[in-house]
C-alpha atoms as a PDB file:
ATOM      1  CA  UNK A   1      15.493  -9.489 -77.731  1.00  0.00           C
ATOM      2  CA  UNK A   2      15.275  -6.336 -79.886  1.00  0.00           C
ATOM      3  CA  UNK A   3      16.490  -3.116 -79.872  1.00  0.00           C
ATOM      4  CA  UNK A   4      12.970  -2.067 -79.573  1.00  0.00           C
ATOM      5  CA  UNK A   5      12.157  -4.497 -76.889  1.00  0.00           C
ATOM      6  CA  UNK A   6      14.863  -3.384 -74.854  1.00  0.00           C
ATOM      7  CA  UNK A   7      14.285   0.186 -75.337  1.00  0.00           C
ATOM      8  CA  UNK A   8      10.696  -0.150 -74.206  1.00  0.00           C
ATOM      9  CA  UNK A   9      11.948  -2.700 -71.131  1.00  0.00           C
ATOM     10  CA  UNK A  10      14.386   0.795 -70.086  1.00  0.00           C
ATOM     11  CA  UNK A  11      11.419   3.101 -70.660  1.00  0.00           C
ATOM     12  CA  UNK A  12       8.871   1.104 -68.548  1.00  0.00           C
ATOM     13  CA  UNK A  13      12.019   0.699 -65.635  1.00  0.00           C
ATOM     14  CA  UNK A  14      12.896   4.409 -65.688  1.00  0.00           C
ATOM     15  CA  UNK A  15       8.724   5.136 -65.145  1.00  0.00           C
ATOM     16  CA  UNK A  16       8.763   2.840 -62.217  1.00  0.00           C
ATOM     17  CA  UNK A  17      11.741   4.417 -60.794  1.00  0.00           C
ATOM     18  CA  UNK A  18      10.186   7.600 -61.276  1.00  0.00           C
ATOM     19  CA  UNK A  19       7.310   6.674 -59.679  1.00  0.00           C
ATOM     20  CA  UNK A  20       8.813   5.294 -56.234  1.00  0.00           C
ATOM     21  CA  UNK A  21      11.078   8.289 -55.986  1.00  0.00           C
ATOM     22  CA  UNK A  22       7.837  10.609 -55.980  1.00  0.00           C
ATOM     23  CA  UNK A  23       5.946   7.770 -53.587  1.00  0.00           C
ATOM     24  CA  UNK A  24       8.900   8.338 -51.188  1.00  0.00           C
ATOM     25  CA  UNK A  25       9.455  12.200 -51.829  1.00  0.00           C
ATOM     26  CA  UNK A  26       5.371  12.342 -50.948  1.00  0.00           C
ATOM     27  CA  UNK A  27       5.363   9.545 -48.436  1.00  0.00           C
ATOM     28  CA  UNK A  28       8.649   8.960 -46.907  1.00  0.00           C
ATOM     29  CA  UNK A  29       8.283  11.618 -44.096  1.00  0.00           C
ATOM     30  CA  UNK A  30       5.906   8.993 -42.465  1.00  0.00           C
ATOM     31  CA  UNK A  31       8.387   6.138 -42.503  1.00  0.00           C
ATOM     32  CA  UNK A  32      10.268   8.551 -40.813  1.00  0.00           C
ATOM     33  CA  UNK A  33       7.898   9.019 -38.331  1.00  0.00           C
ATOM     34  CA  UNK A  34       7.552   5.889 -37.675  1.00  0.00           C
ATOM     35  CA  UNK A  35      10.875   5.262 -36.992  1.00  0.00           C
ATOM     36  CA  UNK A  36      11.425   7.547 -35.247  1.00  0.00           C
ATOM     37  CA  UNK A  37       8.161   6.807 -33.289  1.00  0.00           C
ATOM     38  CA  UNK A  38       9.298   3.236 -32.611  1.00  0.00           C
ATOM     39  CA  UNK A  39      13.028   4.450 -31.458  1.00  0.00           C
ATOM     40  CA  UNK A  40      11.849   7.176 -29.215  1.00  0.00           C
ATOM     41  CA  UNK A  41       8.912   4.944 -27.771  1.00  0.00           C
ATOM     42  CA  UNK A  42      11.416   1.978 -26.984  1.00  0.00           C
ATOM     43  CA  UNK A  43      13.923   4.584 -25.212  1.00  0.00           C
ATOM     44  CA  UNK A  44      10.439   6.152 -23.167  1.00  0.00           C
ATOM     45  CA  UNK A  45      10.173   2.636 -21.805  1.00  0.00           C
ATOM     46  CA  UNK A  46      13.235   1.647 -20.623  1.00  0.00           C
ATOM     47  CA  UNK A  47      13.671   4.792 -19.269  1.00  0.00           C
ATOM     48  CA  UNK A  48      10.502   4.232 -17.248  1.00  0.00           C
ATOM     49  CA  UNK A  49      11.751   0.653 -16.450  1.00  0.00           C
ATOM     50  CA  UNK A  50      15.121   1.945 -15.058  1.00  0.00           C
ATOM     51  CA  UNK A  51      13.621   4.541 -13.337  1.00  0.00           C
ATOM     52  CA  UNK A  52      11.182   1.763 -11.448  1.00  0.00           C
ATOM     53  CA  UNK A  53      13.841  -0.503 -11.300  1.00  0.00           C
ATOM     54  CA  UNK A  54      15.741   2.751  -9.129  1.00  0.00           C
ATOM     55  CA  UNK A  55      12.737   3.032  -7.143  1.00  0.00           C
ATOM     56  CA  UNK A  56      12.313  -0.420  -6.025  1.00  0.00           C
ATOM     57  CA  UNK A  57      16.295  -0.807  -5.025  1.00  0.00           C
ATOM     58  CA  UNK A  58      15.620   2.315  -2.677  1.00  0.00           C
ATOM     59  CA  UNK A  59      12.229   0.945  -1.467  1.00  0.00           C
ATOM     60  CA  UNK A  60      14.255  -2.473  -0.613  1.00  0.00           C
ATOM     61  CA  UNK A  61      17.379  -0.548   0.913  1.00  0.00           C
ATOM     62  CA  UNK A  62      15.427   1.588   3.191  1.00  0.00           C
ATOM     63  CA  UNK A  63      13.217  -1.361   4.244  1.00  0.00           C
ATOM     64  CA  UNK A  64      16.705  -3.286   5.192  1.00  0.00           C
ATOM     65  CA  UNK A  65      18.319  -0.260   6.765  1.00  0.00           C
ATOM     66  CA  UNK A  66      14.940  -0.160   9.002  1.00  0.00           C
ATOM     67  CA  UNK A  67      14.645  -3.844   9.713  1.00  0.00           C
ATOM     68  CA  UNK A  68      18.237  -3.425  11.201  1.00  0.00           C
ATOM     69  CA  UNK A  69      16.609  -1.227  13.837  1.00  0.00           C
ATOM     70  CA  UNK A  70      16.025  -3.463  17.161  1.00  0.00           C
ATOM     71  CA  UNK A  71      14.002  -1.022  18.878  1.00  0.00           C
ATOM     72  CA  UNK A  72      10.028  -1.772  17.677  1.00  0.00           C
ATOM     73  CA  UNK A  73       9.069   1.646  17.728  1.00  0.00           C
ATOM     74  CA  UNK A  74      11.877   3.080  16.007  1.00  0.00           C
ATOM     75  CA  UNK A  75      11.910   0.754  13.407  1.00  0.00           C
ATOM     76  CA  UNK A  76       7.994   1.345  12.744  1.00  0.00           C
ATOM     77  CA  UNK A  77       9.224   5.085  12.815  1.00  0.00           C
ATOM     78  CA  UNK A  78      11.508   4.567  10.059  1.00  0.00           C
ATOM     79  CA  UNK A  79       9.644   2.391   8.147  1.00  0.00           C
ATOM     80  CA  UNK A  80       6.808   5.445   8.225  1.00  0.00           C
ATOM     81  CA  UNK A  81       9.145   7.411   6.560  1.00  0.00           C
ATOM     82  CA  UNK A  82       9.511   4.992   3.314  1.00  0.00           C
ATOM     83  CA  UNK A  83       8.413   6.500   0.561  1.00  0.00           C
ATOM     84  CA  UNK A  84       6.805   3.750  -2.073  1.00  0.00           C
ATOM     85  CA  UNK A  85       3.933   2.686  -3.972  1.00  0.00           C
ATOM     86  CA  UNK A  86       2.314  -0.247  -5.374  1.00  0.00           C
ATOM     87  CA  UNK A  87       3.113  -3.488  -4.368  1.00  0.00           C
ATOM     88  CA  UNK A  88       6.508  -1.938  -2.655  1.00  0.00           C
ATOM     89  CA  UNK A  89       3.909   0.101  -0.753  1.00  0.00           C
ATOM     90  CA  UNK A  90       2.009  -2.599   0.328  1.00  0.00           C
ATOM     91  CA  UNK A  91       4.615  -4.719   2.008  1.00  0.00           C
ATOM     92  CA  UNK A  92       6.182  -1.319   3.313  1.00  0.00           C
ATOM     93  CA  UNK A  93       2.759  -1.174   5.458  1.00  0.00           C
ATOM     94  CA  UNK A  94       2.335  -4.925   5.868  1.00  0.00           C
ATOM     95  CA  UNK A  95       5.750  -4.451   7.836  1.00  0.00           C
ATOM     96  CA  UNK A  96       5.399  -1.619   9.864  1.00  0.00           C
ATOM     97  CA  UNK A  97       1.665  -2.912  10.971  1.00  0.00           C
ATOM     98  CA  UNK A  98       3.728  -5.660  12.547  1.00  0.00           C
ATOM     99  CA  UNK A  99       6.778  -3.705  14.202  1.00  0.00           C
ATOM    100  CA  UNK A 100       4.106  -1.604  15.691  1.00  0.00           C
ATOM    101  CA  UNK A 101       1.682  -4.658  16.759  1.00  0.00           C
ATOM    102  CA  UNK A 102       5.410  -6.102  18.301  1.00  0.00           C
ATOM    103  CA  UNK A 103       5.818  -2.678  20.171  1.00  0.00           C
ATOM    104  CA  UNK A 104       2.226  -3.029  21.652  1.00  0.00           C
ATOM    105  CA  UNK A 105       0.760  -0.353  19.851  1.00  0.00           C
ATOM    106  CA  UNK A 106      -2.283  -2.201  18.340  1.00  0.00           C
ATOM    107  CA  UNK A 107      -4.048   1.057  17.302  1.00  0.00           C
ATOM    108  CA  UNK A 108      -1.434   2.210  14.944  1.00  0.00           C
ATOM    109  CA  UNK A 109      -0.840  -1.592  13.351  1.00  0.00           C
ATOM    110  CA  UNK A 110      -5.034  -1.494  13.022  1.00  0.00           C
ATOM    111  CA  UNK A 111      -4.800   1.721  11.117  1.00  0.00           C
ATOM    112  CA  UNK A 112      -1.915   1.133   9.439  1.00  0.00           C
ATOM    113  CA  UNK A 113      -3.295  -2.709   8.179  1.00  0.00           C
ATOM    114  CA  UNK A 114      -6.835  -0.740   7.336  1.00  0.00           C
ATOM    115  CA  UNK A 115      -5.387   2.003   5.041  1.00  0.00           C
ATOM    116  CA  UNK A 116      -3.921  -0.859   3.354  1.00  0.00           C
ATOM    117  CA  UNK A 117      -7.404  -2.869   3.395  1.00  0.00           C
ATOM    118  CA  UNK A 118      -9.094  -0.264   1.766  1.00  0.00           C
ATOM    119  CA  UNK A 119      -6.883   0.924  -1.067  1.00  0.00           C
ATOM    120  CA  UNK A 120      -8.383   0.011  -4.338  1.00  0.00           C
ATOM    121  CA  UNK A 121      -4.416   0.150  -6.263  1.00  0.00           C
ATOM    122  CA  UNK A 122      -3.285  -2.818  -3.778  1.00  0.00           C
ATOM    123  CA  UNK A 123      -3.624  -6.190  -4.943  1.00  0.00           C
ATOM    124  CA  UNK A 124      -6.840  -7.785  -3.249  1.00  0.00           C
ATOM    125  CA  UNK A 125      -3.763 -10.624  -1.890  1.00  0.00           C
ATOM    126  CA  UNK A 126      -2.382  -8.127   0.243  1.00  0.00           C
ATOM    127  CA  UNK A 127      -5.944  -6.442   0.646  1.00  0.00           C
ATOM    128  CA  UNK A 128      -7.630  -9.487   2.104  1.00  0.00           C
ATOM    129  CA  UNK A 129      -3.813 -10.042   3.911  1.00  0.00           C
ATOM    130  CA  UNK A 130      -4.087  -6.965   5.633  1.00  0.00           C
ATOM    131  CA  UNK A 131      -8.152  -7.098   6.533  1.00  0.00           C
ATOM    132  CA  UNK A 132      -7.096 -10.500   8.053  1.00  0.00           C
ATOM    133  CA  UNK A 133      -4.019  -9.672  10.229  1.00  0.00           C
ATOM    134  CA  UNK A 134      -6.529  -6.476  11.694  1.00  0.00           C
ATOM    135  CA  UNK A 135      -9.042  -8.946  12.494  1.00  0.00           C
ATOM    136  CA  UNK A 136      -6.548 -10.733  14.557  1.00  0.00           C
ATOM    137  CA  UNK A 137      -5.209  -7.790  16.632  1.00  0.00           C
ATOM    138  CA  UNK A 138      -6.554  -7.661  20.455  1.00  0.00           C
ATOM    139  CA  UNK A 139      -9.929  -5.751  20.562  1.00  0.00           C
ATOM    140  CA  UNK A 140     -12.621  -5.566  22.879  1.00  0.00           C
ATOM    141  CA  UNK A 141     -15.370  -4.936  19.642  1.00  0.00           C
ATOM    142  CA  UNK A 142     -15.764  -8.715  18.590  1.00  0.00           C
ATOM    143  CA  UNK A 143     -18.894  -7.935  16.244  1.00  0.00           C
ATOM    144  CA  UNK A 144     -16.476  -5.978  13.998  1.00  0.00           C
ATOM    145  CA  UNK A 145     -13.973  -8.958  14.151  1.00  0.00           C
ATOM    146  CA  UNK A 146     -16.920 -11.338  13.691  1.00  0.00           C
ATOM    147  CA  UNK A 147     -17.938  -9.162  10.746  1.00  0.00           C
ATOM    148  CA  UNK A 148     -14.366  -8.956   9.378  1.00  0.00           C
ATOM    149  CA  UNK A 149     -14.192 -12.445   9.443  1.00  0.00           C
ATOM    150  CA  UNK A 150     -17.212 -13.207   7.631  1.00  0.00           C
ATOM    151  CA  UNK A 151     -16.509 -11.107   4.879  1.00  0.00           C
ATOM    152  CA  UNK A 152     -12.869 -12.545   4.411  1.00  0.00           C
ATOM    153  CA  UNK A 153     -14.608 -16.531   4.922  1.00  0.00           C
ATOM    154  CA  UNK A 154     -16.347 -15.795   1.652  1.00  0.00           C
ATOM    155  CA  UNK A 155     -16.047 -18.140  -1.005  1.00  0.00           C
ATOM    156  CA  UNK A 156     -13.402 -17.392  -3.471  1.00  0.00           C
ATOM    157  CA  UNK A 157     -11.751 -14.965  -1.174  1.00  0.00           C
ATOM    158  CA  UNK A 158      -7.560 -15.802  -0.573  1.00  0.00           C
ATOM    159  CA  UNK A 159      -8.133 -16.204   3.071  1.00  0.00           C
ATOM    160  CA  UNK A 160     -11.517 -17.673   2.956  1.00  0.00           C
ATOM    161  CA  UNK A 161     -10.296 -21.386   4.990  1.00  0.00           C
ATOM    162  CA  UNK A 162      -8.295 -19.152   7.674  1.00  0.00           C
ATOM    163  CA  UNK A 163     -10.641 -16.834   8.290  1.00  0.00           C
ATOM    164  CA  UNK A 164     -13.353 -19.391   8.682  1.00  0.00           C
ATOM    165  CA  UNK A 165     -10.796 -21.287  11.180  1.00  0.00           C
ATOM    166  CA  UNK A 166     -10.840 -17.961  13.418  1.00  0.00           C
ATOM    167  CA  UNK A 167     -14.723 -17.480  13.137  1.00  0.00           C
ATOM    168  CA  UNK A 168     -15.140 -20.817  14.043  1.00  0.00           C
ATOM    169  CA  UNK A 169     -12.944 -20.004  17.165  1.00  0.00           C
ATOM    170  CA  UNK A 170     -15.067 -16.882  18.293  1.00  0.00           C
ATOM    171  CA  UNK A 171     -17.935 -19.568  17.729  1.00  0.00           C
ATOM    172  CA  UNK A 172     -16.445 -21.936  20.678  1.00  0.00           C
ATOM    173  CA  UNK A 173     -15.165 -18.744  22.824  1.00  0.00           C
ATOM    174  CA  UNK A 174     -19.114 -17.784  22.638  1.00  0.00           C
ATOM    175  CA  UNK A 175     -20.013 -21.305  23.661  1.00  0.00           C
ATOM    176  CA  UNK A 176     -21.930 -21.938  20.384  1.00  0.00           C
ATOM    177  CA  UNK A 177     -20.271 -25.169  19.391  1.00  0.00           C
ATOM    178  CA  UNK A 178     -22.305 -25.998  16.568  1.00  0.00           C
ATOM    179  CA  UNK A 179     -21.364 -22.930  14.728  1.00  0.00           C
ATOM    180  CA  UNK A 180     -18.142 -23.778  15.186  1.00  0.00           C
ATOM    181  CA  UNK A 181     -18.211 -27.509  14.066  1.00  0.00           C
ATOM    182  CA  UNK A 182     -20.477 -26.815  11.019  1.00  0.00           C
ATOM    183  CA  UNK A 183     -17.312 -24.025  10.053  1.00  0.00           C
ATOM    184  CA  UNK A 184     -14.585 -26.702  10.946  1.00  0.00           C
ATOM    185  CA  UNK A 185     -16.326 -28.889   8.639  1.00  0.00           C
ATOM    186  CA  UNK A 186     -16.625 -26.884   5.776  1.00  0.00           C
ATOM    187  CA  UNK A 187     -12.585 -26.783   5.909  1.00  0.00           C
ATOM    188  CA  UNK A 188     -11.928 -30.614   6.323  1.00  0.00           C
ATOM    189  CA  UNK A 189     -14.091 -30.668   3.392  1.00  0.00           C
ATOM    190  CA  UNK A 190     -12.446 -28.046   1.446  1.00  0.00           C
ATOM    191  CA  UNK A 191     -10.307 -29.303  -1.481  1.00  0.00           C
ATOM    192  CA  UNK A 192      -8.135 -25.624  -1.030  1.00  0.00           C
ATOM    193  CA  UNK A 193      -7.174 -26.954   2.422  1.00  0.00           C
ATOM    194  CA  UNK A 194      -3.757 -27.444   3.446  1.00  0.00           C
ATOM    195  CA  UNK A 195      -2.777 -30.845   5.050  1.00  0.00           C
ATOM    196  CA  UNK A 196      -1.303 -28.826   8.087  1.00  0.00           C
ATOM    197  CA  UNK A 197      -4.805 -26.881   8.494  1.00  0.00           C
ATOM    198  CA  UNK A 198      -6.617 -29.839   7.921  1.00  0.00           C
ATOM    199  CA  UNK A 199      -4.768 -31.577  10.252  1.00  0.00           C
ATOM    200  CA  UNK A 200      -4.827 -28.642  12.966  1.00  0.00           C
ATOM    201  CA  UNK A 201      -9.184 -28.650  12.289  1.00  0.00           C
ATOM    202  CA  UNK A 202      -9.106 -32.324  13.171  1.00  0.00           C
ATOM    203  CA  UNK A 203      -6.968 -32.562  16.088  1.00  0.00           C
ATOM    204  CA  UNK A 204      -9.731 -29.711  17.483  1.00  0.00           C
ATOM    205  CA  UNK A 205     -12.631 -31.572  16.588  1.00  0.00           C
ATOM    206  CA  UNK A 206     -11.583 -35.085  17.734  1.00  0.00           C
ATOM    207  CA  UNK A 207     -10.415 -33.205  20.819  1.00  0.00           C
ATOM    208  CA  UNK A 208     -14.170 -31.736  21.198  1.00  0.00           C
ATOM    209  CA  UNK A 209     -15.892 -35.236  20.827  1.00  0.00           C
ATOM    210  CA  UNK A 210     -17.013 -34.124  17.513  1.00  0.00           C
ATOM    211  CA  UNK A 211     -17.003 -37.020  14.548  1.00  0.00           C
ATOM    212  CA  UNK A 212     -14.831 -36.079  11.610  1.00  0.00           C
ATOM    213  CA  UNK A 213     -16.449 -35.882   8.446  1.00  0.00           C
ATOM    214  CA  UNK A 214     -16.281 -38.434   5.547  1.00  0.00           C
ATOM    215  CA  UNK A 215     -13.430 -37.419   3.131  1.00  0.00           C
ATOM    216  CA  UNK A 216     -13.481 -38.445  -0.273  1.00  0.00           C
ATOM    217  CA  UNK A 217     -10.107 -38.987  -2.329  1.00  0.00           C
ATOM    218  CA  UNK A 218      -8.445 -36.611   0.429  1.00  0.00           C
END
């Protein structure tokens, strides 16, 4: 290579250096940015994970310390003062509807399991959980537990097989046996049906005189 050749080969290296150096004197402030961006976003959420992670040990503490409480009411007292949200929330209610049902207080564990129902940030699981345990506290309004009922035997709907189970038991309670069979069919028949509820629908019907349906590949 000659002199000249090299000479130009420094040139043309010295322009590109010159040239990055006033790409990064221009541009580098939003690399930094970025950086720093990305580092101070990552530390945001792991704060916000430790600080849920916090929350849920003293949801789960204060739920033990309360199940440790054999008096019914006093426990449902103490579980009333939990403070949690979410899903934490959700069993926190789910619990204290059933200390209070245990302590006989069956208006409380309905409004406690209905507040629950009806929140829109609860899973529909514990929703539809919580519509279905109200439906089966004592009550002398059985068109609102028929109604519940209906609504939570809807196709598609976690609790659809129990809940039809239970209707079909108002059915047979009302002397309308039909209703009740045609509803203890539709479980048998139900691929979502568990062999101990299948089982339990069967033993009833054989034990009304009613023919069990034809299953297919059950």
């Amino acid at each position: 290579m000659s002199e000249t050749d090299s000479f130009i080969n420094e040139v043309n290296e010295e322009v590109r250096r010159e040239k990055l150096y006033g790409y990064l004197r221009r541009y580098g402030w939003i690399a930094i940015a970025a950086v720093l961006l990305l580092v101070g976003g990552a530390a945001f959420v792991e704060y916000r994970a430790a600080q849920e992670r916090a929350a849920a040990q003293a949801t789960g503490d204060a739920l033990l310390a309360a199940l440790e409480v054999n008096d019914p009411a006093a426990r449902a007292d103490a579980m009333a003062g939990i403070s949690s949200d979410g899903s934490s929330a959700a069993v926190t209610l789910l619990l204290q509807a059933a200390t209070l049902e245990e302590a006989g207080n069956y208006d409380a564990a309905a409004d406690a399991l209905n507040r629950l129902a009806v929140n829109g940030e609860a899973p529909e699981m514990y929703r539809d959980l919580a519509a279905f345990k109200a439906a089966m506290l004592p009550t002398d309004d059985l068109d609102a537990r028929k109604a519940a009922l209906d609504t939570l035997a809807a196709p598609g709907r976690p609790f659809s097989l129990l809940a039809r189970e239970q209707r079909a038991y108002l059915a047979l309670a009302e002397g309308n046996q039909d209703e009740a069979m045609e509803l203890l069919r539709q479980i048998v028949e139900d691929a979502g049906a568990t062999r101990g509820l299948r089982e339990r629908v069967q033993s009833l019907m054989v034990a009304l005189g009613e023919p069990l349906p034809e299953l297919v590949n059950q």
